[in-house]
PDB file of N, CA and C in Angstrom:
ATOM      1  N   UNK A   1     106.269  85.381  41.364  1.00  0.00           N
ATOM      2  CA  UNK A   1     105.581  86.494  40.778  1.00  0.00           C
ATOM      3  C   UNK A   1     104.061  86.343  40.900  1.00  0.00           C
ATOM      4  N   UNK A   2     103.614  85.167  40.792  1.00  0.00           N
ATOM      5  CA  UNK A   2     101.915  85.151  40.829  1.00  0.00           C
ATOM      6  C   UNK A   2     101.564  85.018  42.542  1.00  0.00           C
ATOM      7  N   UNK A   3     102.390  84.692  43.204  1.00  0.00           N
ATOM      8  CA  UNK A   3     102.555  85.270  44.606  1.00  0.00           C
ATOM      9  C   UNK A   3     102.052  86.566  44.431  1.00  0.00           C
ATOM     10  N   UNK A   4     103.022  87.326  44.006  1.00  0.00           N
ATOM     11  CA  UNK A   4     102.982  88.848  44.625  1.00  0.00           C
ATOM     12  C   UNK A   4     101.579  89.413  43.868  1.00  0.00           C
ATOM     13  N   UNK A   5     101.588  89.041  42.679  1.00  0.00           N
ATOM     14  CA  UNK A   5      99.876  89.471  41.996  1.00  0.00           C
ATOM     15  C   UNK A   5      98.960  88.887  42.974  1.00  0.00           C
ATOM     16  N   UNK A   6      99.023  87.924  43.586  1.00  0.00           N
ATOM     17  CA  UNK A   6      97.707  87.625  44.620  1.00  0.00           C
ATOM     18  C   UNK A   6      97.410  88.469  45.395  1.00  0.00           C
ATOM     19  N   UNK A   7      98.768  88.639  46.592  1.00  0.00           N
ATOM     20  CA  UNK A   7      99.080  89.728  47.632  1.00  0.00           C
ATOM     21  C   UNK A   7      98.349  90.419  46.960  1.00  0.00           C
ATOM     22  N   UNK A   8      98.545  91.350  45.880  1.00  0.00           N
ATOM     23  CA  UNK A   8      97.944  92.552  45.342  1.00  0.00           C
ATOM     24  C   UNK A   8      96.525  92.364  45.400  1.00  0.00           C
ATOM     25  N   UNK A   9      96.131  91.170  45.031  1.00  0.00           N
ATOM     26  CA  UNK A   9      94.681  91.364  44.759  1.00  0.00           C
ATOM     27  C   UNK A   9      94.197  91.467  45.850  1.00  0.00           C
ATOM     28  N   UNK A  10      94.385  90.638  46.993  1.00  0.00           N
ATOM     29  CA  UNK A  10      93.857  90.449  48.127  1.00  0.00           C
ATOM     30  C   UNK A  10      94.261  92.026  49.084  1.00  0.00           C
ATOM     31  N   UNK A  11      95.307  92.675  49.285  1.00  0.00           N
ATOM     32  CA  UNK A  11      95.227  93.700  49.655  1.00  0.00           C
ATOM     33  C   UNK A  11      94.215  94.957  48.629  1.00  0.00           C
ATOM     34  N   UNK A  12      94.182  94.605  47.606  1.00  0.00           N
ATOM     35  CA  UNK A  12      92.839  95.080  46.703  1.00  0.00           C
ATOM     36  C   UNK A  12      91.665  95.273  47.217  1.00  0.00           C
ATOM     37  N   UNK A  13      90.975  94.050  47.918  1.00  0.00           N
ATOM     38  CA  UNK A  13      89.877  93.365  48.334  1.00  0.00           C
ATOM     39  C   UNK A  13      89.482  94.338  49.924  1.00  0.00           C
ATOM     40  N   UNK A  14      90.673  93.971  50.846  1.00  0.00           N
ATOM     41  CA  UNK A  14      91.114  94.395  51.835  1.00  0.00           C
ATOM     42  C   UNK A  14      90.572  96.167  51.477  1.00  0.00           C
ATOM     43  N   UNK A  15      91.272  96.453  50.916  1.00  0.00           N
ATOM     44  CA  UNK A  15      91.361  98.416  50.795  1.00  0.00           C
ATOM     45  C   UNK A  15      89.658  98.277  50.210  1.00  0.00           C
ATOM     46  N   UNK A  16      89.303  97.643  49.244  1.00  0.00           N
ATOM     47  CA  UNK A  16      87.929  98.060  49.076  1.00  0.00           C
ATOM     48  C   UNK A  16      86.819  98.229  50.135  1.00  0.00           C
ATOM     49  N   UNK A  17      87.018  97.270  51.034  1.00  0.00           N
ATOM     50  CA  UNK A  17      86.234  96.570  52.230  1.00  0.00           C
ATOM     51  C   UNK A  17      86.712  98.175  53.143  1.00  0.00           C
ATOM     52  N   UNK A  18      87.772  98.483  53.181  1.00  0.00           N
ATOM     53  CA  UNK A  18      87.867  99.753  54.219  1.00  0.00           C
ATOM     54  C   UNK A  18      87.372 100.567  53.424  1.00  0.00           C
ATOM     55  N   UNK A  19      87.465 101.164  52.286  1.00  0.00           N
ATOM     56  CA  UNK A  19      87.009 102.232  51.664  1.00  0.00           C
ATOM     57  C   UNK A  19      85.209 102.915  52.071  1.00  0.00           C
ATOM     58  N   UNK A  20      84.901 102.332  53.021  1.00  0.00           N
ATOM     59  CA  UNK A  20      83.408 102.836  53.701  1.00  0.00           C
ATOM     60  C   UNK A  20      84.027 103.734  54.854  1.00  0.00           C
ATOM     61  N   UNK A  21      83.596 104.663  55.043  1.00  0.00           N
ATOM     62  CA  UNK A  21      83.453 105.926  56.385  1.00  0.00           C
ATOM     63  C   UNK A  21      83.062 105.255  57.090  1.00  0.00           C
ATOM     64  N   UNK A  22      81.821 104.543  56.953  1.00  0.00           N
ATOM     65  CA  UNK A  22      81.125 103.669  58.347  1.00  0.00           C
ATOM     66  C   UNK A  22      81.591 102.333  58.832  1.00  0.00           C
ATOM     67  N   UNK A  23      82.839 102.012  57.930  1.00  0.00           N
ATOM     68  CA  UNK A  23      83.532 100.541  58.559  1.00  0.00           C
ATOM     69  C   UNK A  23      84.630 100.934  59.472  1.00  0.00           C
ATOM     70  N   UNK A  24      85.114 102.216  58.721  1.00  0.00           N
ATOM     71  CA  UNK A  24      86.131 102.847  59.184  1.00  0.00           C
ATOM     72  C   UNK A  24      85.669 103.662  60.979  1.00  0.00           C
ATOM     73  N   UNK A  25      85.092 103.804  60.373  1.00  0.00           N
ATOM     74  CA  UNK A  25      84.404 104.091  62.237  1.00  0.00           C
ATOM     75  C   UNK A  25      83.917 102.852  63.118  1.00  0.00           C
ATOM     76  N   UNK A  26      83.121 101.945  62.324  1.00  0.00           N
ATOM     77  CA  UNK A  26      83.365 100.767  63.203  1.00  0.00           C
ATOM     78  C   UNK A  26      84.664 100.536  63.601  1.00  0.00           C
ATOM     79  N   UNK A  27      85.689 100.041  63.056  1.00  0.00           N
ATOM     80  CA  UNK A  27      87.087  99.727  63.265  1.00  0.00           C
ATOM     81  C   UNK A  27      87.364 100.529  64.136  1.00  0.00           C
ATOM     82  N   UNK A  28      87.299 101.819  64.222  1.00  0.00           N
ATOM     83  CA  UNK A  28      87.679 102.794  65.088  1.00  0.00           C
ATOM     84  C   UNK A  28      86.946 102.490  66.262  1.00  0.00           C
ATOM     85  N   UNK A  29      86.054 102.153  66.383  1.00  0.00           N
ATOM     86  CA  UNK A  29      84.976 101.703  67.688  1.00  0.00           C
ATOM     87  C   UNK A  29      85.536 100.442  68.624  1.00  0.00           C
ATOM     88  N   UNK A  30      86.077  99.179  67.799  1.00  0.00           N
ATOM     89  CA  UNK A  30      86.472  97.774  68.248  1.00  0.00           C
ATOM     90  C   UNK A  30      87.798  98.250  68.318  1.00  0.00           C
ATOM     91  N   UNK A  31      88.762  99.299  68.291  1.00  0.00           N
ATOM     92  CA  UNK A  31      90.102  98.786  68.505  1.00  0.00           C
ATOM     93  C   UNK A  31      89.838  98.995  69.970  1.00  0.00           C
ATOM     94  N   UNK A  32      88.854  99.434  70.389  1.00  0.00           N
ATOM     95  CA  UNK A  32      89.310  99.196  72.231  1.00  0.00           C
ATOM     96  C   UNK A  32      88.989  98.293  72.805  1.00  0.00           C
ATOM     97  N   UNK A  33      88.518  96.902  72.094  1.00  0.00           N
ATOM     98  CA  UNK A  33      87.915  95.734  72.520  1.00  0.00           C
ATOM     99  C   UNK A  33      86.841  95.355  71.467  1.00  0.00           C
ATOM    100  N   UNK A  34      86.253  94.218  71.766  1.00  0.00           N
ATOM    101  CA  UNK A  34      84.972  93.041  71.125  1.00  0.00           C
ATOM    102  C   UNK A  34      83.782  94.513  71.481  1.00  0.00           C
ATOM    103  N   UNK A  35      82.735  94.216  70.916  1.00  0.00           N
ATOM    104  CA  UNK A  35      81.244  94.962  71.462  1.00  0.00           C
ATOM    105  C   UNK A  35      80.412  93.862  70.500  1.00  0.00           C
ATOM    106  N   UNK A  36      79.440  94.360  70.975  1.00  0.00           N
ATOM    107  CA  UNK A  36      78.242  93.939  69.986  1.00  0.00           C
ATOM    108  C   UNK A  36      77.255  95.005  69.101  1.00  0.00           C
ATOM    109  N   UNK A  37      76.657  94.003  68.418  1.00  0.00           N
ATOM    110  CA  UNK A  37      76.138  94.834  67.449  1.00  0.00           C
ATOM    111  C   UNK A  37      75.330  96.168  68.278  1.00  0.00           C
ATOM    112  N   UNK A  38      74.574  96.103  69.216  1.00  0.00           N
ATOM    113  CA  UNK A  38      73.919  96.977  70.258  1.00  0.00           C
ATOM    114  C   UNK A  38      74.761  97.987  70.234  1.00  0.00           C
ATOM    115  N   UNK A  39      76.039  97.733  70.620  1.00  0.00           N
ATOM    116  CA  UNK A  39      77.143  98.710  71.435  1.00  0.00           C
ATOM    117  C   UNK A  39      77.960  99.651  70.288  1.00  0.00           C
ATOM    118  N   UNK A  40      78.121  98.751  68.794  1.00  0.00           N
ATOM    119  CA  UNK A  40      78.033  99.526  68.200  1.00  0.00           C
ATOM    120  C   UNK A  40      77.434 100.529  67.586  1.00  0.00           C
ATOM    121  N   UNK A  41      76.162 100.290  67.647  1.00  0.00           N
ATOM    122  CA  UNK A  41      74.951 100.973  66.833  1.00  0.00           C
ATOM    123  C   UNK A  41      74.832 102.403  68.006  1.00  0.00           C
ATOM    124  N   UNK A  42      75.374 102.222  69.308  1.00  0.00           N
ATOM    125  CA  UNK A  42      74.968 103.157  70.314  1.00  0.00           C
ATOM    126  C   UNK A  42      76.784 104.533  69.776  1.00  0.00           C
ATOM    127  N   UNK A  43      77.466 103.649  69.850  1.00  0.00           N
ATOM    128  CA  UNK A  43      78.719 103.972  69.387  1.00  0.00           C
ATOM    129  C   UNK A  43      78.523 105.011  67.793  1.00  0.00           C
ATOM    130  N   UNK A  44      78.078 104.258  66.678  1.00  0.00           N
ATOM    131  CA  UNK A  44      78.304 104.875  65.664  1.00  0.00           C
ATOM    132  C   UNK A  44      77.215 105.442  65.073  1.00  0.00           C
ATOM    133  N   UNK A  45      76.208 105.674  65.898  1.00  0.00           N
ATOM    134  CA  UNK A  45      74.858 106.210  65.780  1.00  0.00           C
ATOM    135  C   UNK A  45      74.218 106.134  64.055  1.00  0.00           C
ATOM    136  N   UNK A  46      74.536 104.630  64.157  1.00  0.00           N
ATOM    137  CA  UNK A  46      73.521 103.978  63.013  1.00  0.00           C
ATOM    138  C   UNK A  46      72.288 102.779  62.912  1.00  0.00           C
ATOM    139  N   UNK A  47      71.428 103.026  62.145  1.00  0.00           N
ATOM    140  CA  UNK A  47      70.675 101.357  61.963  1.00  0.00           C
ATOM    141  C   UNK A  47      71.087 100.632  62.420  1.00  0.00           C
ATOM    142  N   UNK A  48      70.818  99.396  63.144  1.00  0.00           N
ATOM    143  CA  UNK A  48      71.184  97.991  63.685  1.00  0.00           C
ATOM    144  C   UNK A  48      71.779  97.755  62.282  1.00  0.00           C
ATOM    145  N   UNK A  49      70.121  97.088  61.036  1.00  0.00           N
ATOM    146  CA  UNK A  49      70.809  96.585  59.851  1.00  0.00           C
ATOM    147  C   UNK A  49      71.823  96.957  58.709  1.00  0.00           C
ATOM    148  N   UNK A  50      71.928  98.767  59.102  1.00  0.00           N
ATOM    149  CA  UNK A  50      72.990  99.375  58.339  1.00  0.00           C
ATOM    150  C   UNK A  50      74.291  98.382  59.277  1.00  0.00           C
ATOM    151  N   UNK A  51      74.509  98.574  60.326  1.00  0.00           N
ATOM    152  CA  UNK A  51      75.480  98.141  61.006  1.00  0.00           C
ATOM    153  C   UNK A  51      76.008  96.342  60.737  1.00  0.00           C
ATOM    154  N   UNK A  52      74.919  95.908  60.798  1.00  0.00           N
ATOM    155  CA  UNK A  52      74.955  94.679  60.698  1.00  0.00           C
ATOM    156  C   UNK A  52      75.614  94.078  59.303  1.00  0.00           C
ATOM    157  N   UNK A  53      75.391  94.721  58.520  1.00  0.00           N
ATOM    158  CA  UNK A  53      75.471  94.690  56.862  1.00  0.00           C
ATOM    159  C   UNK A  53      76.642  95.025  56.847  1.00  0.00           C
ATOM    160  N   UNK A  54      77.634  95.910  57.329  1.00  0.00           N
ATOM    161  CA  UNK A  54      79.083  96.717  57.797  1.00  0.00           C
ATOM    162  C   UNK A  54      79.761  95.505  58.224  1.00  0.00           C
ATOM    163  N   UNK A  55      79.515  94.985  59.133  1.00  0.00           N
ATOM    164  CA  UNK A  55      79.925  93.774  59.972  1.00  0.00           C
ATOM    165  C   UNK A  55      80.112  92.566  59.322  1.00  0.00           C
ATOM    166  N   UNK A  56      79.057  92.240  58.542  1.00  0.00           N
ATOM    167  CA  UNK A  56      79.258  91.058  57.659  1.00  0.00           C
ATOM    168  C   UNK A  56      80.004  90.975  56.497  1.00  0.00           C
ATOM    169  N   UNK A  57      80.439  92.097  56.115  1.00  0.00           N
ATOM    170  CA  UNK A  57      80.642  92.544  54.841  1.00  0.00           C
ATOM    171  C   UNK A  57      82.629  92.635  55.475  1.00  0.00           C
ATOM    172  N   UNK A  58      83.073  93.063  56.407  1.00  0.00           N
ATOM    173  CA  UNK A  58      84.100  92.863  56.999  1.00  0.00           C
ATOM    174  C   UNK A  58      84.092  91.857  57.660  1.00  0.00           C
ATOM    175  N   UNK A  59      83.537  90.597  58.432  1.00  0.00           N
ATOM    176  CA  UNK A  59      83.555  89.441  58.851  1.00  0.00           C
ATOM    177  C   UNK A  59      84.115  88.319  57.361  1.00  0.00           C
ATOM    178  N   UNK A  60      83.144  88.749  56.494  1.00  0.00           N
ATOM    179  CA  UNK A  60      83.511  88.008  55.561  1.00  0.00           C
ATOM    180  C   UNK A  60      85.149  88.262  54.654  1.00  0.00           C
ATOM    181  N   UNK A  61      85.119  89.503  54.874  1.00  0.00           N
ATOM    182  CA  UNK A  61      86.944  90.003  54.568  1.00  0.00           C
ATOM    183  C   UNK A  61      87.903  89.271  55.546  1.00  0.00           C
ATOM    184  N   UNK A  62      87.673  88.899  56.201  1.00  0.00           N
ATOM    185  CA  UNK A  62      88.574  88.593  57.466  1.00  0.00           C
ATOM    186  C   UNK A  62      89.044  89.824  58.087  1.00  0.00           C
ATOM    187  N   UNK A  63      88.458  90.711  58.418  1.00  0.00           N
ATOM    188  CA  UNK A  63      89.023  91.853  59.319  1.00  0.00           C
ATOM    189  C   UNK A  63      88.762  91.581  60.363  1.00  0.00           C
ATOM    190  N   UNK A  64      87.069  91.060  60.668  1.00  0.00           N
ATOM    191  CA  UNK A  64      86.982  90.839  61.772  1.00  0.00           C
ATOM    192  C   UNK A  64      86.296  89.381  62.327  1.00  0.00           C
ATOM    193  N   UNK A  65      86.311  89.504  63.391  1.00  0.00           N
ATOM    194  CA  UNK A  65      85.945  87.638  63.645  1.00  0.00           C
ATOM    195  C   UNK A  65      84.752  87.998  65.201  1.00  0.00           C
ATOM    196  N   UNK A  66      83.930  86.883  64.783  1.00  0.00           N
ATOM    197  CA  UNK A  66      82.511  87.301  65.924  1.00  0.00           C
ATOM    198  C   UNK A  66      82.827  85.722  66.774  1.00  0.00           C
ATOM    199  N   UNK A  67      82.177  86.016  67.507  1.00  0.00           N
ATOM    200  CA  UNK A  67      81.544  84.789  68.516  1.00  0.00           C
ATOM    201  C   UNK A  67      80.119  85.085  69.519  1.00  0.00           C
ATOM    202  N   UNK A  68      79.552  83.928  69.564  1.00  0.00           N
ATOM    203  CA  UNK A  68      78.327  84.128  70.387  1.00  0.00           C
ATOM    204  C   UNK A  68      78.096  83.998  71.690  1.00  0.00           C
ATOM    205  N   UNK A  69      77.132  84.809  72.071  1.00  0.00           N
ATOM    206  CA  UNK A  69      77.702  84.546  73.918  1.00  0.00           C
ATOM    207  C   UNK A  69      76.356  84.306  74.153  1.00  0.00           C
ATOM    208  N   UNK A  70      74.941  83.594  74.045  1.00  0.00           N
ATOM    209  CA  UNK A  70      73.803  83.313  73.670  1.00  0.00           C
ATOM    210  C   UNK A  70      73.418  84.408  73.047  1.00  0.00           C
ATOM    211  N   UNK A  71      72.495  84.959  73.301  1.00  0.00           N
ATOM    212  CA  UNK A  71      71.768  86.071  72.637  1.00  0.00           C
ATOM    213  C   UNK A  71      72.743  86.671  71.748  1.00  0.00           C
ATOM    214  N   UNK A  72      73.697  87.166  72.101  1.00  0.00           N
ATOM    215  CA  UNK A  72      74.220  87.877  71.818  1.00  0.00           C
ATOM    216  C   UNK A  72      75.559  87.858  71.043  1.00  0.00           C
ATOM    217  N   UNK A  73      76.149  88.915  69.685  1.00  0.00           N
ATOM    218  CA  UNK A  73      77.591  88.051  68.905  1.00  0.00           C
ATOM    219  C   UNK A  73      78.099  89.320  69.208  1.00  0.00           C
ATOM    220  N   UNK A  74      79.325  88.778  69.440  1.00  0.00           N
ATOM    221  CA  UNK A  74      80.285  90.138  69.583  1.00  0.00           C
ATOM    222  C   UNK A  74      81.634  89.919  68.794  1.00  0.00           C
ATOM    223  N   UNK A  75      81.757  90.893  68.073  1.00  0.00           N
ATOM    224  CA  UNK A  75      82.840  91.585  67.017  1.00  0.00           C
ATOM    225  C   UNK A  75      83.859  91.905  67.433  1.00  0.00           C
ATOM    226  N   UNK A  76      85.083  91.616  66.782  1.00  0.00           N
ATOM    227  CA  UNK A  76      86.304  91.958  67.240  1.00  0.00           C
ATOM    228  C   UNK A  76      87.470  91.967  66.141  1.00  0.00           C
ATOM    229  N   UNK A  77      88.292  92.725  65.962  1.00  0.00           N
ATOM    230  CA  UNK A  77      89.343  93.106  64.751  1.00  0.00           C
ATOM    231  C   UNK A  77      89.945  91.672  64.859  1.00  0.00           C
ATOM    232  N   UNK A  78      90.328  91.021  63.817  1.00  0.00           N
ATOM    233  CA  UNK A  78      90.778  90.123  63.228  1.00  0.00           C
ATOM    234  C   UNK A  78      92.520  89.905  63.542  1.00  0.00           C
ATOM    235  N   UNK A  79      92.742  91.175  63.058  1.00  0.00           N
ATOM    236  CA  UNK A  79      94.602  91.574  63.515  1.00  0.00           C
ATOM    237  C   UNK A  79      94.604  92.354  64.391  1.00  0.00           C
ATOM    238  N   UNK A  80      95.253  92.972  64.959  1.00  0.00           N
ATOM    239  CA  UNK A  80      95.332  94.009  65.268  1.00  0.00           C
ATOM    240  C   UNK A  80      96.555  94.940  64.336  1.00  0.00           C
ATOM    241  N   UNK A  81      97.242  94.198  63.633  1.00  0.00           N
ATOM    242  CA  UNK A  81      97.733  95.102  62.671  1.00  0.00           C
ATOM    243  C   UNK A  81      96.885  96.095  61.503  1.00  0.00           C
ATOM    244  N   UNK A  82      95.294  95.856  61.611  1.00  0.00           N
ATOM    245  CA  UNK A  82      94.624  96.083  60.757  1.00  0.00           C
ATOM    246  C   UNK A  82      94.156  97.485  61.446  1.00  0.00           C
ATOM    247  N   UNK A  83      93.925  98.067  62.714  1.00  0.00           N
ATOM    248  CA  UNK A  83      94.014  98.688  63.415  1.00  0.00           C
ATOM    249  C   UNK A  83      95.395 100.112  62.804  1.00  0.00           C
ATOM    250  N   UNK A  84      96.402  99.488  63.492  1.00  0.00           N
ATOM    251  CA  UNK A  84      97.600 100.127  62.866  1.00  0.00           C
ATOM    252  C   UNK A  84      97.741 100.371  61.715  1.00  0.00           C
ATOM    253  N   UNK A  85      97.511 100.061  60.693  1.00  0.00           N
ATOM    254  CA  UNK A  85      97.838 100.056  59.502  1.00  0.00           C
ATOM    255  C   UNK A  85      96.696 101.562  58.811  1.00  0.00           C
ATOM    256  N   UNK A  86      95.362 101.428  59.664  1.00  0.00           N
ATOM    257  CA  UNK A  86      94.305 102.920  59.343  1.00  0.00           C
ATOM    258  C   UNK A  86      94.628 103.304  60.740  1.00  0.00           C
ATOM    259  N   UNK A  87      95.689 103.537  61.591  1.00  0.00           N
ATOM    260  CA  UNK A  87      96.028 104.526  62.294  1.00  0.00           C
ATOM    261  C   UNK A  87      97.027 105.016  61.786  1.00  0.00           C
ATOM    262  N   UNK A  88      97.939 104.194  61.141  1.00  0.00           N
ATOM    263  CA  UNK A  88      99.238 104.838  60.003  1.00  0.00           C
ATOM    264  C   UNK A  88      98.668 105.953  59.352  1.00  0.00           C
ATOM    265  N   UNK A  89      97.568 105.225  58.655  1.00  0.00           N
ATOM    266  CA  UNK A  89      96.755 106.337  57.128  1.00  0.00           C
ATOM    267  C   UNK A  89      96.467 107.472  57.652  1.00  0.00           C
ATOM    268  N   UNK A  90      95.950 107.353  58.888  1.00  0.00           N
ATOM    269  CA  UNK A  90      94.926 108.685  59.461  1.00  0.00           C
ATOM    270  C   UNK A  90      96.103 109.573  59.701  1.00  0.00           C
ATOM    271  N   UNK A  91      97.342 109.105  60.193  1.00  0.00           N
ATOM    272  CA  UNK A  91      98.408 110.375  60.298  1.00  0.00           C
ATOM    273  C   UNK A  91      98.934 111.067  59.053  1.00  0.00           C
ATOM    274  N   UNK A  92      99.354 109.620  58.204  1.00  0.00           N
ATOM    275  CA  UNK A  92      99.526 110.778  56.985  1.00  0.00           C
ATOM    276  C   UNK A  92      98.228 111.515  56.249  1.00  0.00           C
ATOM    277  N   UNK A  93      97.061 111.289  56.441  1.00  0.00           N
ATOM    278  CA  UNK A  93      96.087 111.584  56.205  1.00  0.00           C
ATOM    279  C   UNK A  93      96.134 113.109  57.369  1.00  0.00           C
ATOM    280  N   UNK A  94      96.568 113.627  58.117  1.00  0.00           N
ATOM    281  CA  UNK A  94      96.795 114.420  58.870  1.00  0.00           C
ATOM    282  C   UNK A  94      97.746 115.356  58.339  1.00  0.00           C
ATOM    283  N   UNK A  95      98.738 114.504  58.495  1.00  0.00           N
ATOM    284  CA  UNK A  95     100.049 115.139  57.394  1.00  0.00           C
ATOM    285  C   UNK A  95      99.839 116.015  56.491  1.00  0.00           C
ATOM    286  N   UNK A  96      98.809 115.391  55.682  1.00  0.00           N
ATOM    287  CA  UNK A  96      98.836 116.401  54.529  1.00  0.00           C
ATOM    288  C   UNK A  96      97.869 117.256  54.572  1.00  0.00           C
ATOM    289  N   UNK A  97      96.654 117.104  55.711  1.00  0.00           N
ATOM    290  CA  UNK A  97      95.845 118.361  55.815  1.00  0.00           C
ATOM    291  C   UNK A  97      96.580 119.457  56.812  1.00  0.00           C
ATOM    292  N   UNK A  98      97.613 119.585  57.058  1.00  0.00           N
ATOM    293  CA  UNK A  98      98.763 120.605  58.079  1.00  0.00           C
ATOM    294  C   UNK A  98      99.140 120.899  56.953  1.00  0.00           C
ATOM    295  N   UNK A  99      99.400 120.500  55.895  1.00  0.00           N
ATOM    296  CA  UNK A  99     100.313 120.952  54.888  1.00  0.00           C
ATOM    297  C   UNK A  99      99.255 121.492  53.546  1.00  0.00           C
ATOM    298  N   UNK A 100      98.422 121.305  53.601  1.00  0.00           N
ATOM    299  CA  UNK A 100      97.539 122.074  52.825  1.00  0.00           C
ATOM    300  C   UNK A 100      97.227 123.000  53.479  1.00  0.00           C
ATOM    301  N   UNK A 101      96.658 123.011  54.919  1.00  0.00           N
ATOM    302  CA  UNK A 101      96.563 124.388  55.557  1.00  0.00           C
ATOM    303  C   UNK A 101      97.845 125.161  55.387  1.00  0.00           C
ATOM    304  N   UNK A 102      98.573 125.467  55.752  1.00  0.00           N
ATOM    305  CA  UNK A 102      99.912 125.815  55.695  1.00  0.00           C
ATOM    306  C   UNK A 102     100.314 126.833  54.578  1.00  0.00           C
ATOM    307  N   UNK A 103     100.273 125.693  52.789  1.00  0.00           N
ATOM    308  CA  UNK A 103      99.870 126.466  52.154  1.00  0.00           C
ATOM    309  C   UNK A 103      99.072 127.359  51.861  1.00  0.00           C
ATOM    310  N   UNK A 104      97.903 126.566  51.989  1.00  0.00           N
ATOM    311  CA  UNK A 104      96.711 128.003  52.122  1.00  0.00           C
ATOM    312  C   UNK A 104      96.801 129.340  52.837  1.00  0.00           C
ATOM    313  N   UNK A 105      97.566 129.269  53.860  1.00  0.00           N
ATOM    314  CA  UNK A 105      97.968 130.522  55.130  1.00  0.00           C
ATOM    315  C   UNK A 105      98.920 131.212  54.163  1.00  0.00           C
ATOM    316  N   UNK A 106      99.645 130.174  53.823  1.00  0.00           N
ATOM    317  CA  UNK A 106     100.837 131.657  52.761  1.00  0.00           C
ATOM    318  C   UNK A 106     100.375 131.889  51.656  1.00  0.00           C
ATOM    319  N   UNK A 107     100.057 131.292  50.849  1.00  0.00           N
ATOM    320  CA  UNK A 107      99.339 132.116  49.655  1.00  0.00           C
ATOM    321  C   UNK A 107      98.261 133.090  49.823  1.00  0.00           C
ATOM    322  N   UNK A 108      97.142 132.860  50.873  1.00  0.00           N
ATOM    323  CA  UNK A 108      96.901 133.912  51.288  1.00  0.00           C
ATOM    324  C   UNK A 108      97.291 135.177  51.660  1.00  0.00           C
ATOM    325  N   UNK A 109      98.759 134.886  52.290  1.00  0.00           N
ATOM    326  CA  UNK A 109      98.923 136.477  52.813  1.00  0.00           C
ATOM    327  C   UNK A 109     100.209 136.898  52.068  1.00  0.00           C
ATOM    328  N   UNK A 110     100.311 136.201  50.844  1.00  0.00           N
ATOM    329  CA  UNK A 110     101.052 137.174  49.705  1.00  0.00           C
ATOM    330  C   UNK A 110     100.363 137.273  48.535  1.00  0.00           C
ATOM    331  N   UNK A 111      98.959 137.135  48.958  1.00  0.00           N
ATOM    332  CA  UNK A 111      98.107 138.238  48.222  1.00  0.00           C
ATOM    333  C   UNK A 111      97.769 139.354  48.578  1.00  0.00           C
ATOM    334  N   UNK A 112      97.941 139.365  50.233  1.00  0.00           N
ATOM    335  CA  UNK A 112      97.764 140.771  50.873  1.00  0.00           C
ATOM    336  C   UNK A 112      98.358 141.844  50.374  1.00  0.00           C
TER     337      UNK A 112
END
């Protein structure tokens, strides 16, 4: 049982760390490979240090894991189940905006 309360916390931790628009678009940026901070910032048309701050803040979650190539560190998703798991969300996250439209279309036109 204090197993499964950990799990919880730590998938806690996990969901907080995604709960940013702008990590969530990073993530969306690295599932097609490593980049660097450059490549993201060209990618998600933000600050270097906004970006950088994104990066560390998920490096330190374990989402994602860097390495240096001299100059330069490049970023890369940690799992790739972590990937899948906010490509899961984004469908039902889809799901239910078809289905709110939907409604909206018929209640509209039996007010007509």
């Amino acid at each position: 049982m204090k197993q499964d309360k950990r799990l919880f916390e730590m998938q806690s931790e996990v969901c907080k760390t995604l709960a940013s628009p702008k990590r969530l678009e990073i993530l969306n940026a690295l599932k097609s490979g490593e980049k660097t901070v450059t490549e993201l910032v060209n990618i998600v048309g933000a600050p270097k240090a906004n970006i950088s701050q994104h990066l560390a803040v998920m490096r330190h979650a374990g989402i994602l894991k860097s390495r240096r190539d001299g100059v330069s560190i490049y970023y890369k998703v940690a799992n790739p189940k972590v990937i899948k798991a906010c490509i899961l969300m984004r469908e039902v996250l889809t799901e239910q905006m078809k289905e709110r439209t939907r409604f909206i279309k018929i209640a509209s036109s039996e007010r007509l």
